[in-house]
Protein backbone atom coordinates (compact mmCIF):
# COMPACT_ATOMS: atom_id res chain seq x y z
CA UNK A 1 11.28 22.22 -5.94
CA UNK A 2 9.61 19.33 -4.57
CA UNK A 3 6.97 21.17 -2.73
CA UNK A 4 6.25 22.99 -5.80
CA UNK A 5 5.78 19.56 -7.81
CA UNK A 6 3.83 18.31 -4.79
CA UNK A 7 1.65 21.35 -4.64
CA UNK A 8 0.84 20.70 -8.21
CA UNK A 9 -0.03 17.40 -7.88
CA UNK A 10 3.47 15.06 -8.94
CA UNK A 11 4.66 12.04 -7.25
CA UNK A 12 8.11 13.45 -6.03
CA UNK A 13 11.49 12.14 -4.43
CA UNK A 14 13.71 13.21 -1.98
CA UNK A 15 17.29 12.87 -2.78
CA UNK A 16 18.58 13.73 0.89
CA UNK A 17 16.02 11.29 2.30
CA UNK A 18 17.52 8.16 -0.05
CA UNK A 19 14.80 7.90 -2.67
CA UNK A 20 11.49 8.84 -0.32
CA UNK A 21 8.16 9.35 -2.26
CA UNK A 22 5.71 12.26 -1.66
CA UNK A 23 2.23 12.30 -3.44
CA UNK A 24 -0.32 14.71 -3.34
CA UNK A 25 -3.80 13.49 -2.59
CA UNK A 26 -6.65 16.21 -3.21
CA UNK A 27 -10.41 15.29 -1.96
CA UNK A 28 -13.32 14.17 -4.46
CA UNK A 29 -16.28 12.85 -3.11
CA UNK A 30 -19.03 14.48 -4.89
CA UNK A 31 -18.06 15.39 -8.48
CA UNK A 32 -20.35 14.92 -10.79
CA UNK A 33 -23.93 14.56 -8.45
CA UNK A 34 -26.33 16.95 -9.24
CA UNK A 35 -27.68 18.46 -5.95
CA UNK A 36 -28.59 21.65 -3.83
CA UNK A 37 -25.67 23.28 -1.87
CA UNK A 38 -27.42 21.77 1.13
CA UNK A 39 -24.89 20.35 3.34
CA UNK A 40 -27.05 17.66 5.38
CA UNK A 41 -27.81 16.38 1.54
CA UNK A 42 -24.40 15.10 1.10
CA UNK A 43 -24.06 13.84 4.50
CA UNK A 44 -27.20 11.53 3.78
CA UNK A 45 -25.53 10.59 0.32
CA UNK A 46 -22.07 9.92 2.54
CA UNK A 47 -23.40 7.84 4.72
CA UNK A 48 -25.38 5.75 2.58
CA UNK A 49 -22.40 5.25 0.30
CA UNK A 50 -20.21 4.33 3.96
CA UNK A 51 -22.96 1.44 4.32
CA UNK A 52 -22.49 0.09 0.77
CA UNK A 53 -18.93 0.26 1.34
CA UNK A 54 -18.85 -1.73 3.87
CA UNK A 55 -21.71 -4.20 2.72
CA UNK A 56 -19.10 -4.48 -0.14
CA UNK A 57 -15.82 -4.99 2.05
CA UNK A 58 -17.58 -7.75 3.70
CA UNK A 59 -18.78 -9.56 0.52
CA UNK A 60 -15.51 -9.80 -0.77
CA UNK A 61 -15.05 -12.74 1.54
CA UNK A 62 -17.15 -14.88 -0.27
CA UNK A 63 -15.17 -14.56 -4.08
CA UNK A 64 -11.85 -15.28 -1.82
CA UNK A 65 -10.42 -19.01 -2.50
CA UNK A 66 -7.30 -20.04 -0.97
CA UNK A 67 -6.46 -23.00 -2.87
CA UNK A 68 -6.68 -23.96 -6.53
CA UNK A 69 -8.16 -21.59 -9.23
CA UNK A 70 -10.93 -18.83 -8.60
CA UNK A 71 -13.64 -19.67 -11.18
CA UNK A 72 -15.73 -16.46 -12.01
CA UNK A 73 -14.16 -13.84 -9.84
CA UNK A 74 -11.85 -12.03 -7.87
CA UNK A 75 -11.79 -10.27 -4.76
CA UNK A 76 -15.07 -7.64 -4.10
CA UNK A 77 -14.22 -4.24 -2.82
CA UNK A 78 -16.66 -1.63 -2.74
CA UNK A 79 -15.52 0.96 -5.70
CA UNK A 80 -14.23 4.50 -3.97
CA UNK A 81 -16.24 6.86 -6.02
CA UNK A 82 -19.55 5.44 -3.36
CA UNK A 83 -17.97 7.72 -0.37
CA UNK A 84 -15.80 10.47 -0.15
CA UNK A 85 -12.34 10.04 -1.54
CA UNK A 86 -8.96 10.74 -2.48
CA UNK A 87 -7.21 11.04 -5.87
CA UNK A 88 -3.54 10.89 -6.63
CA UNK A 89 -1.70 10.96 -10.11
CA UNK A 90 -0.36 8.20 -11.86
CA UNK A 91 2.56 8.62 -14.86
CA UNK A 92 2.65 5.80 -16.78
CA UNK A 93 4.51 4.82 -19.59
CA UNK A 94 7.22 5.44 -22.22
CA UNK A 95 6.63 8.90 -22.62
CA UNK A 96 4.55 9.25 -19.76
CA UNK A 97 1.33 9.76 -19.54
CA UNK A 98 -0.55 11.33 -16.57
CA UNK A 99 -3.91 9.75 -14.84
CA UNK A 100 -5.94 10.05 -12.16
CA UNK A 101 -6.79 6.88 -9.67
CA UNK A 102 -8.28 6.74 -6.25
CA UNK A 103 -5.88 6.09 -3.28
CA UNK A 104 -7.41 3.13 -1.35
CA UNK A 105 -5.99 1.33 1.32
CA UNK A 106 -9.06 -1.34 1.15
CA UNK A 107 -8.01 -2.38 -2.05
CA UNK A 108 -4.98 -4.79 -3.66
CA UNK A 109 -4.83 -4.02 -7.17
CA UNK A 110 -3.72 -0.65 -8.80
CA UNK A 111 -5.90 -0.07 -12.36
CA UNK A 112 -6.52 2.09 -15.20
CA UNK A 113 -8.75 2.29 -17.73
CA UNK A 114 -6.95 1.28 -20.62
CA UNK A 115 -6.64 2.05 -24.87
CA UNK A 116 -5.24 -0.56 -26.99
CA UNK A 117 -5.08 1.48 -29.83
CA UNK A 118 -3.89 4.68 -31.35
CA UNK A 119 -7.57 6.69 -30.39
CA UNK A 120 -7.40 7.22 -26.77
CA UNK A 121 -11.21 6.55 -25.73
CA UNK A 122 -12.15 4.33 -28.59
CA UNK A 123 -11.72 1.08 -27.25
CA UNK A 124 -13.13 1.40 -23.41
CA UNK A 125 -16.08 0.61 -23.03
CA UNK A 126 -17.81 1.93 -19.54
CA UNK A 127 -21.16 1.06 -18.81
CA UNK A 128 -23.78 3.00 -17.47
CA UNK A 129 -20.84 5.72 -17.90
CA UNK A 130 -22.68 8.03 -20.33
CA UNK A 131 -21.80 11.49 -20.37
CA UNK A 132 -18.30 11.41 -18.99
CA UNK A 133 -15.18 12.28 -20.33
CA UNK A 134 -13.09 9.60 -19.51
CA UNK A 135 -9.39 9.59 -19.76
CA UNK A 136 -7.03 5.95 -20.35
CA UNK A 137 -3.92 5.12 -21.05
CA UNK A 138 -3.17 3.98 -24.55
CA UNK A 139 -1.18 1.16 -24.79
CA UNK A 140 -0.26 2.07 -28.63
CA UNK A 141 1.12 5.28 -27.47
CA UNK A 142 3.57 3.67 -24.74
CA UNK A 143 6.84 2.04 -25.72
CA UNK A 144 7.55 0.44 -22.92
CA UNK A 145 4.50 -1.92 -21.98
CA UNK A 146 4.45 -5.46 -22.00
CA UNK A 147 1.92 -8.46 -21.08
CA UNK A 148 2.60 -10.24 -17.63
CA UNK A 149 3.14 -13.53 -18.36
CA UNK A 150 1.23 -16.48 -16.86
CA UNK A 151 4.36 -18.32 -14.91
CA UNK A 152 4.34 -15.16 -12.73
CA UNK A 153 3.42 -14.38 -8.68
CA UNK A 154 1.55 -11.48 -10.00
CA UNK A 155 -0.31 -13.27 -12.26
CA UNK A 156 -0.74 -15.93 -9.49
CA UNK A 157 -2.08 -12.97 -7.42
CA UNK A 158 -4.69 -11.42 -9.49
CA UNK A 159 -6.39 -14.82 -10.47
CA UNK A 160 -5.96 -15.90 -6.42
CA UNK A 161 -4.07 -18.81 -7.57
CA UNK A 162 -1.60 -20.95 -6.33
CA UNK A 163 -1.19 -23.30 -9.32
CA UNK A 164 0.68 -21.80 -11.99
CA UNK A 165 0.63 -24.40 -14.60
CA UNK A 166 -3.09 -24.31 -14.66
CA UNK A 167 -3.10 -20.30 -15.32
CA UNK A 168 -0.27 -21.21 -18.30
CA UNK A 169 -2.72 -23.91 -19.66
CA UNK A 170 -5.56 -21.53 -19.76
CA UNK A 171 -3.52 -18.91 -21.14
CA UNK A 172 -3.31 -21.77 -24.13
CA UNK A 173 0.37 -23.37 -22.78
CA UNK A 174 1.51 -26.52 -24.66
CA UNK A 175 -0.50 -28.78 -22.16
CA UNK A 176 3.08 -31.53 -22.53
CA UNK A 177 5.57 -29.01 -22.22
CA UNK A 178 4.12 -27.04 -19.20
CA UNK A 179 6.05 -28.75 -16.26
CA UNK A 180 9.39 -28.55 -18.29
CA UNK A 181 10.30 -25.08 -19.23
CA UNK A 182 8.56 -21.46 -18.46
CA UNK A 183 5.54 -20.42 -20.63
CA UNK A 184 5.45 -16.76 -21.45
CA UNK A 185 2.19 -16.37 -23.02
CA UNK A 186 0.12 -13.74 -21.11
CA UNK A 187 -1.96 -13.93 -18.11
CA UNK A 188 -5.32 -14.74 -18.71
CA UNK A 189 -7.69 -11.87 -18.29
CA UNK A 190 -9.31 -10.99 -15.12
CA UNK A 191 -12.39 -9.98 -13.98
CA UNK A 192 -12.46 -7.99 -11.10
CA UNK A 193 -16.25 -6.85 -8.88
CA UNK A 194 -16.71 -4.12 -7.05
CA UNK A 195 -19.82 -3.87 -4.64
CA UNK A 196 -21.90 -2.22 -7.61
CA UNK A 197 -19.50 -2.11 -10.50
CA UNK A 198 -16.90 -4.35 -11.78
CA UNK A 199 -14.49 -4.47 -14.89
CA UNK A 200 -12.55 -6.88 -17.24
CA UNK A 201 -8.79 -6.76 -17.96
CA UNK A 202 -5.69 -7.28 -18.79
CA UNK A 203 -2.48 -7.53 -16.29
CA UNK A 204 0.35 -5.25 -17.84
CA UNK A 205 3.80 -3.87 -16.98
CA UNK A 206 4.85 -0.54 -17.76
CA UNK A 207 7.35 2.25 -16.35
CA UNK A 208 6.24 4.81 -13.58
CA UNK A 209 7.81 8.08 -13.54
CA UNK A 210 8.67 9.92 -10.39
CA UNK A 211 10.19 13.70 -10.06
CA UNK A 212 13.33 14.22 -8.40
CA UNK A 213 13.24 17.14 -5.67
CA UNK A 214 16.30 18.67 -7.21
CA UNK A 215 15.45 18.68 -11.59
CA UNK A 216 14.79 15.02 -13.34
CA UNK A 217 13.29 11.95 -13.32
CA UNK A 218 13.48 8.62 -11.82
CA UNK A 219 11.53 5.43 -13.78
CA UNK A 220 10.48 2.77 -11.70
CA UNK A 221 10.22 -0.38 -13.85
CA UNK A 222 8.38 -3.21 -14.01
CA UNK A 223 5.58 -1.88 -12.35
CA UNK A 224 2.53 -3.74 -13.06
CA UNK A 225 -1.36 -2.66 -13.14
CA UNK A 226 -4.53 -3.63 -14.74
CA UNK A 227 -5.51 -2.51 -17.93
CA UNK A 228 -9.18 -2.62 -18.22
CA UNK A 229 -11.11 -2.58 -21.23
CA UNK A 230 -14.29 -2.78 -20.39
CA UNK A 231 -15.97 -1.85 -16.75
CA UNK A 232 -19.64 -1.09 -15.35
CA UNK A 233 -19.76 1.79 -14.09
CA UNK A 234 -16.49 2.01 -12.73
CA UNK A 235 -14.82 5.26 -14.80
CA UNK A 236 -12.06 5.80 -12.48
CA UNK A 237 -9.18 3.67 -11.91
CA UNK A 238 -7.61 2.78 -8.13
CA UNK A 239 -4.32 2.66 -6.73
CA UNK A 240 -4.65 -0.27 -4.38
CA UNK A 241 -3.12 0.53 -1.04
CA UNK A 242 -3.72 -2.95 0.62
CA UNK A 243 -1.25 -5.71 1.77
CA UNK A 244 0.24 -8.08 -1.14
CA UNK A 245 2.23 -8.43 -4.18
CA UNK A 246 0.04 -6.23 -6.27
CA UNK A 247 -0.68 -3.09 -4.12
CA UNK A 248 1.81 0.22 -5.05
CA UNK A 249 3.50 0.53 -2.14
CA UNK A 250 4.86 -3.21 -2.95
CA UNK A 251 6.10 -2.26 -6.12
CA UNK A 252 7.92 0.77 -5.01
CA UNK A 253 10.98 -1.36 -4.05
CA UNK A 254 12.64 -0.68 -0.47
CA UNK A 255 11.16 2.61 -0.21
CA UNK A 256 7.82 1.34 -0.26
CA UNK A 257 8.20 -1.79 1.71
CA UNK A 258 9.43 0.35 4.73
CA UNK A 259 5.80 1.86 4.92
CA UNK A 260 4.16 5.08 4.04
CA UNK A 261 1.83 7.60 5.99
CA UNK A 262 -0.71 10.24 4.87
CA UNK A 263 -2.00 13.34 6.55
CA UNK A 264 -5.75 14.31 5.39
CA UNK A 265 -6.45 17.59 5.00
CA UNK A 266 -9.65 18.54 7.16
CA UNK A 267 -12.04 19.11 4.08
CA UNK A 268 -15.71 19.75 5.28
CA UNK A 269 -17.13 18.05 2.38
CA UNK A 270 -15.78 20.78 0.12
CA UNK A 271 -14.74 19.44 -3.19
CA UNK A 272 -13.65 23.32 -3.86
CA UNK A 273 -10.90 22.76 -1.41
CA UNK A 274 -7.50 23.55 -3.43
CA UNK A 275 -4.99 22.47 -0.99
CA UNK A 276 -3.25 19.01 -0.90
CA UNK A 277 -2.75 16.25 1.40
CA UNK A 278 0.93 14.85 1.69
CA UNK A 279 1.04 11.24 1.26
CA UNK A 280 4.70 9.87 1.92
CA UNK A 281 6.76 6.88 1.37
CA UNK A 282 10.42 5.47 3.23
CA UNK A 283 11.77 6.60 5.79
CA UNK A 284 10.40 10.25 5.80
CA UNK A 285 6.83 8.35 6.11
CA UNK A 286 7.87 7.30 9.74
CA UNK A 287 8.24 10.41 11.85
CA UNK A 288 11.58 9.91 14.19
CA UNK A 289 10.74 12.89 16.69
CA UNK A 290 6.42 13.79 18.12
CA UNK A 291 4.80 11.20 20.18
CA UNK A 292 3.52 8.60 17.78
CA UNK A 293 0.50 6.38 19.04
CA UNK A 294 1.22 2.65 17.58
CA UNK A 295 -0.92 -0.29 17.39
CA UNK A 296 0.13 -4.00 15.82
CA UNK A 297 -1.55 -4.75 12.49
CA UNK A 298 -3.49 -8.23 13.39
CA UNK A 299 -3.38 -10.72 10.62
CA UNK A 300 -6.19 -12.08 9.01
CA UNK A 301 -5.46 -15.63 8.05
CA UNK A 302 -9.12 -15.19 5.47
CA UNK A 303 -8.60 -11.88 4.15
CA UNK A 304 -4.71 -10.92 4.32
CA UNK A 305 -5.03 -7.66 2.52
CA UNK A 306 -6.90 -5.35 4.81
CA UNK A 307 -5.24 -3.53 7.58
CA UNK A 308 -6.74 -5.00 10.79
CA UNK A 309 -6.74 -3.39 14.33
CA UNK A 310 -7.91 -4.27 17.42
CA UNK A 311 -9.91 -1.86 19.22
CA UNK A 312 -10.27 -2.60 22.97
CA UNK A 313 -12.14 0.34 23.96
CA UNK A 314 -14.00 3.93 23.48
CA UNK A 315 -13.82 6.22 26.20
CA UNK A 316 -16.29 9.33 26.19
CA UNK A 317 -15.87 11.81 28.80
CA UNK A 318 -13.42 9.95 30.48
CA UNK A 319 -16.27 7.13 30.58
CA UNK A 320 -15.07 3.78 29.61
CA UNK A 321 -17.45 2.05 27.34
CA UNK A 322 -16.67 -1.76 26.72
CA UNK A 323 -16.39 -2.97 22.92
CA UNK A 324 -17.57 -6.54 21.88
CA UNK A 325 -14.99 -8.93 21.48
CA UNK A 326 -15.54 -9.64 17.88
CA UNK A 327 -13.58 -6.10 17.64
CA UNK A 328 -10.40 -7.86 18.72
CA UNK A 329 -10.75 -11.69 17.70
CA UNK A 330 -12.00 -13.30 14.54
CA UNK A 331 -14.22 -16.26 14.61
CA UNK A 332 -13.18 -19.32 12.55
CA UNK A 333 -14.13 -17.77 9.14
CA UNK A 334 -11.96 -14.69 9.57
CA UNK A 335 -15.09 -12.66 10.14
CA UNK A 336 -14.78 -9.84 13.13
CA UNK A 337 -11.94 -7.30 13.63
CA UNK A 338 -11.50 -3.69 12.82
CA UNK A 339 -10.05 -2.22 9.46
CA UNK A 340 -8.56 1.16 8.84
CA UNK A 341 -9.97 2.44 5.33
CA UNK A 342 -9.22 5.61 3.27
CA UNK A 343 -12.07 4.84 1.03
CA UNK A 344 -15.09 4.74 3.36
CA UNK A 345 -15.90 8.55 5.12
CA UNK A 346 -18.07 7.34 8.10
CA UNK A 347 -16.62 5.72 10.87
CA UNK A 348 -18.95 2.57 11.47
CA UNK A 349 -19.29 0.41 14.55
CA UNK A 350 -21.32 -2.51 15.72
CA UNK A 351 -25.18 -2.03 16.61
CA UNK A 352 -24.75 -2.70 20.26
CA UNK A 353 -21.77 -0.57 20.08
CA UNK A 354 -22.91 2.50 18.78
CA UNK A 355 -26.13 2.46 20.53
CA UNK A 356 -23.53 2.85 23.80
CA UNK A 357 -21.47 5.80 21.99
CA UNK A 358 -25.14 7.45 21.09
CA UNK A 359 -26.43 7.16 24.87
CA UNK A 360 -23.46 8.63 26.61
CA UNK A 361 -23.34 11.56 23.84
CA UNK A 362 -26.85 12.11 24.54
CA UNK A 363 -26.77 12.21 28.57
CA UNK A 364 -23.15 14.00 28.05
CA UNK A 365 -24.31 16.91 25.61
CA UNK A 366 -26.25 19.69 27.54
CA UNK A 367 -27.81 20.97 24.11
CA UNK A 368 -31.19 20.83 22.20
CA UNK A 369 -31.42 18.08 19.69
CA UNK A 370 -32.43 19.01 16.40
CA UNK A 371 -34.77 16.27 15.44
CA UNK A 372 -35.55 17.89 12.50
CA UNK A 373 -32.21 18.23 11.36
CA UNK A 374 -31.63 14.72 12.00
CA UNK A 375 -34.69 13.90 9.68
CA UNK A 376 -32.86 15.75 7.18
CA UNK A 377 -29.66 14.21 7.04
CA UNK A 378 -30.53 10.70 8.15
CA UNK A 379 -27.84 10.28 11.08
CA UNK A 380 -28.76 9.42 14.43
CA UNK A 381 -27.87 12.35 16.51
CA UNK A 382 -27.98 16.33 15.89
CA UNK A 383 -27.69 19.36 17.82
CA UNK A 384 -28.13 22.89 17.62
CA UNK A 385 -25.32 25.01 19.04
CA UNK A 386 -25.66 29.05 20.07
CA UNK A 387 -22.97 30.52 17.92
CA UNK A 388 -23.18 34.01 20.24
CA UNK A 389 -21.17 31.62 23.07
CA UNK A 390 -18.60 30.58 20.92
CA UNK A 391 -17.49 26.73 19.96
CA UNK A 392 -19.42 24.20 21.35
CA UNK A 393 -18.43 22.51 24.80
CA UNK A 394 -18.47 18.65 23.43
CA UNK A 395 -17.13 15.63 25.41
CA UNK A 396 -13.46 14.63 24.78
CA UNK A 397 -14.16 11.08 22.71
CA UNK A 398 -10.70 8.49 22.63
CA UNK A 399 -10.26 5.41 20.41
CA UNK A 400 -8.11 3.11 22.50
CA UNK A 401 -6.24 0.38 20.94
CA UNK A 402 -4.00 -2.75 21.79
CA UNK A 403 -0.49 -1.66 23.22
CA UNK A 404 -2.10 1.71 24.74
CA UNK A 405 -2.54 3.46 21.31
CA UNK A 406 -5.36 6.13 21.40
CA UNK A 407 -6.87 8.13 18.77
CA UNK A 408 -8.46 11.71 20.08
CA UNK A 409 -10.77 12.99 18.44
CA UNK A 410 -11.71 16.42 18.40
CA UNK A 411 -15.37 17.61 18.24
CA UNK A 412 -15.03 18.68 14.38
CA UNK A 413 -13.84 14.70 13.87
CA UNK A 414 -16.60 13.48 15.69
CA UNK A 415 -19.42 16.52 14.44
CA UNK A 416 -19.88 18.15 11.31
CA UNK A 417 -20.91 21.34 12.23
CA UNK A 418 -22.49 24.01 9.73
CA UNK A 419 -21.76 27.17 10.69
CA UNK A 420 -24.53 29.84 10.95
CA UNK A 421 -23.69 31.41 7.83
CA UNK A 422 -25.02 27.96 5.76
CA UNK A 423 -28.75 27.43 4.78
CA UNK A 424 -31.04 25.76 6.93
CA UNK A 425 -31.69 22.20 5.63
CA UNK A 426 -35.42 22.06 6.62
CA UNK A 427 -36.75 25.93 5.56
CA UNK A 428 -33.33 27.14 3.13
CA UNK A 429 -32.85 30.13 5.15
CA UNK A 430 -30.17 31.52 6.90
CA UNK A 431 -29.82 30.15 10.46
CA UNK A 432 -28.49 33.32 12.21
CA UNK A 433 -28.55 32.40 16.48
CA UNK A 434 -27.55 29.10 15.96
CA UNK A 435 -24.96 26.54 14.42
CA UNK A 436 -25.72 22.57 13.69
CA UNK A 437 -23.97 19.56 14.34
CA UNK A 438 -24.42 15.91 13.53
CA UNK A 439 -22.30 12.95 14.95
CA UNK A 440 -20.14 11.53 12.11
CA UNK A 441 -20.52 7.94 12.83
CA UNK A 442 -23.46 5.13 12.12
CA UNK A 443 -23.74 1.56 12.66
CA UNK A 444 -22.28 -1.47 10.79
CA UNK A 445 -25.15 -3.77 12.04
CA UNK A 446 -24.54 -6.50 14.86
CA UNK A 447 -24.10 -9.23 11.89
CA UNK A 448 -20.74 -10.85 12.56
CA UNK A 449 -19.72 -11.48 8.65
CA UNK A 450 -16.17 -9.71 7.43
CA UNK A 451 -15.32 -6.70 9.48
CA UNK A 452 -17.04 -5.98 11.92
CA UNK A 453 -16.08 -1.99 12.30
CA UNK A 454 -14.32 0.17 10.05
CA UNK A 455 -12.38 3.43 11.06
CA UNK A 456 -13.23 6.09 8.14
CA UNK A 457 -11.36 8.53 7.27
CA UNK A 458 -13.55 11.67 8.43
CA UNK A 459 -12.17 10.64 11.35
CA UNK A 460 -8.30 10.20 10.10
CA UNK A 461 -8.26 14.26 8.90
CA UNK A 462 -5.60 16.27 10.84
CA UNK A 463 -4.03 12.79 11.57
CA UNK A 464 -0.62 11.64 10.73
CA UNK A 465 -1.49 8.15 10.05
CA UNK A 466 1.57 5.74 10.03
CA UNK A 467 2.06 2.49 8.17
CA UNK A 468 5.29 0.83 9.20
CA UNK A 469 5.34 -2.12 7.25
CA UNK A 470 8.58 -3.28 8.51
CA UNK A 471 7.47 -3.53 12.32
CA UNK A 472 3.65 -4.50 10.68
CA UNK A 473 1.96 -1.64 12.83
CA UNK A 474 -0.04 1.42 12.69
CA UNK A 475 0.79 5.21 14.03
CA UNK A 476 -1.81 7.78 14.82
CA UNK A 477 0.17 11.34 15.57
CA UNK A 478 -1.96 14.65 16.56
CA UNK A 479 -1.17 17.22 13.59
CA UNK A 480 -2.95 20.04 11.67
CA UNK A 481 -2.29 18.71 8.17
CA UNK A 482 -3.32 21.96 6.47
CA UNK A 483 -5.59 24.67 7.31
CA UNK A 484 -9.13 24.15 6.04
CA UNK A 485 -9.16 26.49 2.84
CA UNK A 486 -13.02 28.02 2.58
């Protein structure tokens, strides 16, 4: 029953595992962009969106105050929709009422676009949104949702304040009466930016509905979200996966403070594909039996909410290149460090870096570059393969991380390869004695300002990635998540 529900795209819960959460995530990275079938089209857009995303991650630094009241914004995260991403479903309300957000572990805050009255898509505005359908939730149509009042930790949370009196007194508190008794008028809007987008809300409370693996329902209350009313260009709301108050595996009670895990579905850049990723929560989410690769989450004392690793080395053909420190220390503004992301596709690395990874694939690959190929897509290294000898002989290619946790990678999570049968990028005919692939990585620059690397998730698929919150670290387990539907 619950792999039916999860197949069609329900949050469900497993009665025999005490309450644990499955979700299925289905790709969407290019919906919507008008473009040739050429493949080596959308890995240019890809990795052009990675570089925003992470120009993005590393702004958000500078709209992060730790004391007193943020005065014209919060937190900047680059929006998903710029790489190649995930979607899960949201039910919210009293009755319920399905949506469609973007799974992002980069992110803190879980939002919708939001109705206030009884005509669904009359009173959201999205800028530079013209043309698209654009589903909300209607607040008139729910029975169940309230305002999140000022005196509040979440409130606190999405303003990034630690003063709640001054939050009440904007939210027009009785300036005299403030310090004596609770105030329950609502939050003050917020206004959240995105690398090239941003919106303007509301913080809101409403149920979340969850199927039962065996028949029924389970409502999960209190669980709050932003309800924005107006955005630019930002037409698709996010389930924020970060660390916090705010994020929804923090609001999923026990089960989600225990951790959750996803397994992404090798996709190929295929928004066709049908088939779904699981994404889990409790205990079910941390596998008891396979060998499990784990790795402490570092903290961040500047930006708490990202999940930081430290990467101590990359070993290519068994040869050991050495990483630059700022991969496993932060400097006295929090910048440096690692983060795990599901929202950016390219894995990125530090100039110097991936300069090293490029050289030893180059004097390690014993095939003929495909300069033109490389023109085509923009990404530093392509080579043409003979299909009539079968798959390509590549280099084995290891992630190693602190407390001996290693990623492998296999060649197609390291090279996209386009199979003979796909046009040629250059000429748009058929390639017939030879396949093409390109290195799916690029470089985050050898500035030292927010992260300095990011792992992307091209290079999570066929992954069982592990979040145990509880023991605050991260598990990489070898698994086909799914054969790669064509």
């Amino acid at each position: 029953m619950c792999l039916l529900q999860f197949l069609r795209g329900c949050v469900c819960v497993g009665k025999k595992d005490g309450g644990d959460l499955v979700v299925g995530l289905k790709h969407r990275g290019f919906e919507g962009i008008k473009m040739s079938r050429n493949p080596f089209e959308l890995l240019k857009i890809s990795s052009n969106r990675s570089s925003v995303r992470l120009h993005a991650l590393r702004r958000r630094r500078s709209h992060h105050h730790h004391h007193g009241r943020r005065h014209h914004s919060l937190d900047v995260s680059e929006p998903l929709r710029a790489a190649s991403d995930y979607i899960m479903p949201l039910m919210l309300g009293t009755p319920p009422q399905r949506l469609e957000v973007f799974m992002d572990t980069g992110s803190d805050l879980v939002w919708v676009p939001c109705s206030a009255s009884s005509s669904k898509r009359s009173s959201f505005e999205c800028i530079m949104c013209e043309g698209l359908d654009i589903p909300t939730f209607s607040q008139y149509d729910s029975h169940s949702t309230r305002n999140e009042s000022c005196g509040t930790d979440s409130c606190s949370a999405i303003h990034n304040s630690d003063n709640l009196n001054d939050l009440c007194i904007m939210a027009g508190c009785l300036f005299d009466t403030v310090d004596m008794e609770p105030c329950q008028n609502p939050c003050p809007p917020f206004y959240y930016a995105y690398g090239d987008g941003s919106l303007k809300g509301d913080l809101i409370r409403d149920k979340l509905t969850v199927h039962l693996a065996k028949g029924g329902t389970r409502k999960i209350t209190n669980f709050t979200f932003g309800c924005a009313r107006i955005s630019l260009g930002e037409a698709v709301g996010v389930a924020g996966f970060g660390r916090g108050i705010l994020p929804f595996p923090a609001q999923l009670g026990e089960v989600g403070s225990r951790g959750f895990s996803y397994c992404l579905v090798s996709h190929r850049f295929d928004d066709k594909l049908s088939v779904s990723s699981p994404l889990l929560f409790g205990d079910s989410a941390i596998p008891k039996q396979g060998k499990v690769h784990y790795t402490p989450m570092i903290n961040n004392f500047k930006h708490p909410y990202f999940y930081y690793l430290g990467l101590e080395g990359i070993s290519i053909g068994g040869h050991w290149l050495k990483v630059p420190s700022s991969l496993t220390t932060f400097d006295s503004e929090g910048n440096g460090g690692l983060i795990i992301d599901s929202g950016t596709t390219f894995t990125m690395l530090p100039e110097t870096l991936h300069r090293k990874v490029l050289n030893k694939l180059k004097s390690s690959i014993q095939y003929i570059r495909s300069l033109e190929f490389e023109e085509a897509s923009g990404l530093d290294l392509c080579y043409k393969f003979p299909t009539a000898k079968g798959p390509p002989m590549l280099p084995s290619f290891i992630f190693h991380f602190k407390h001996n946790a290693t990623i492998t990678l296999t060649p197609d999570n390291y090279m996209f390869i386009i199979p003979d049968s796909d046009e040629d990028a250059t000429t748009s005919t058929s390639t017939a004695s030879a396949s093409v692939g390109c290195l799916i990585m690029s470089s985050s620059g050898d500035e030292v300002y927010g992260p300095a690397a990011v792992l992307g998730n091209y290079q999570q698929q066929n992954l069982h990635v592990v979040y145990d919150l509880e023991k605050q670290r991260v598990g990489f387990q070898s698994k086909t998540c799914y054969p790669v539907a064509h």
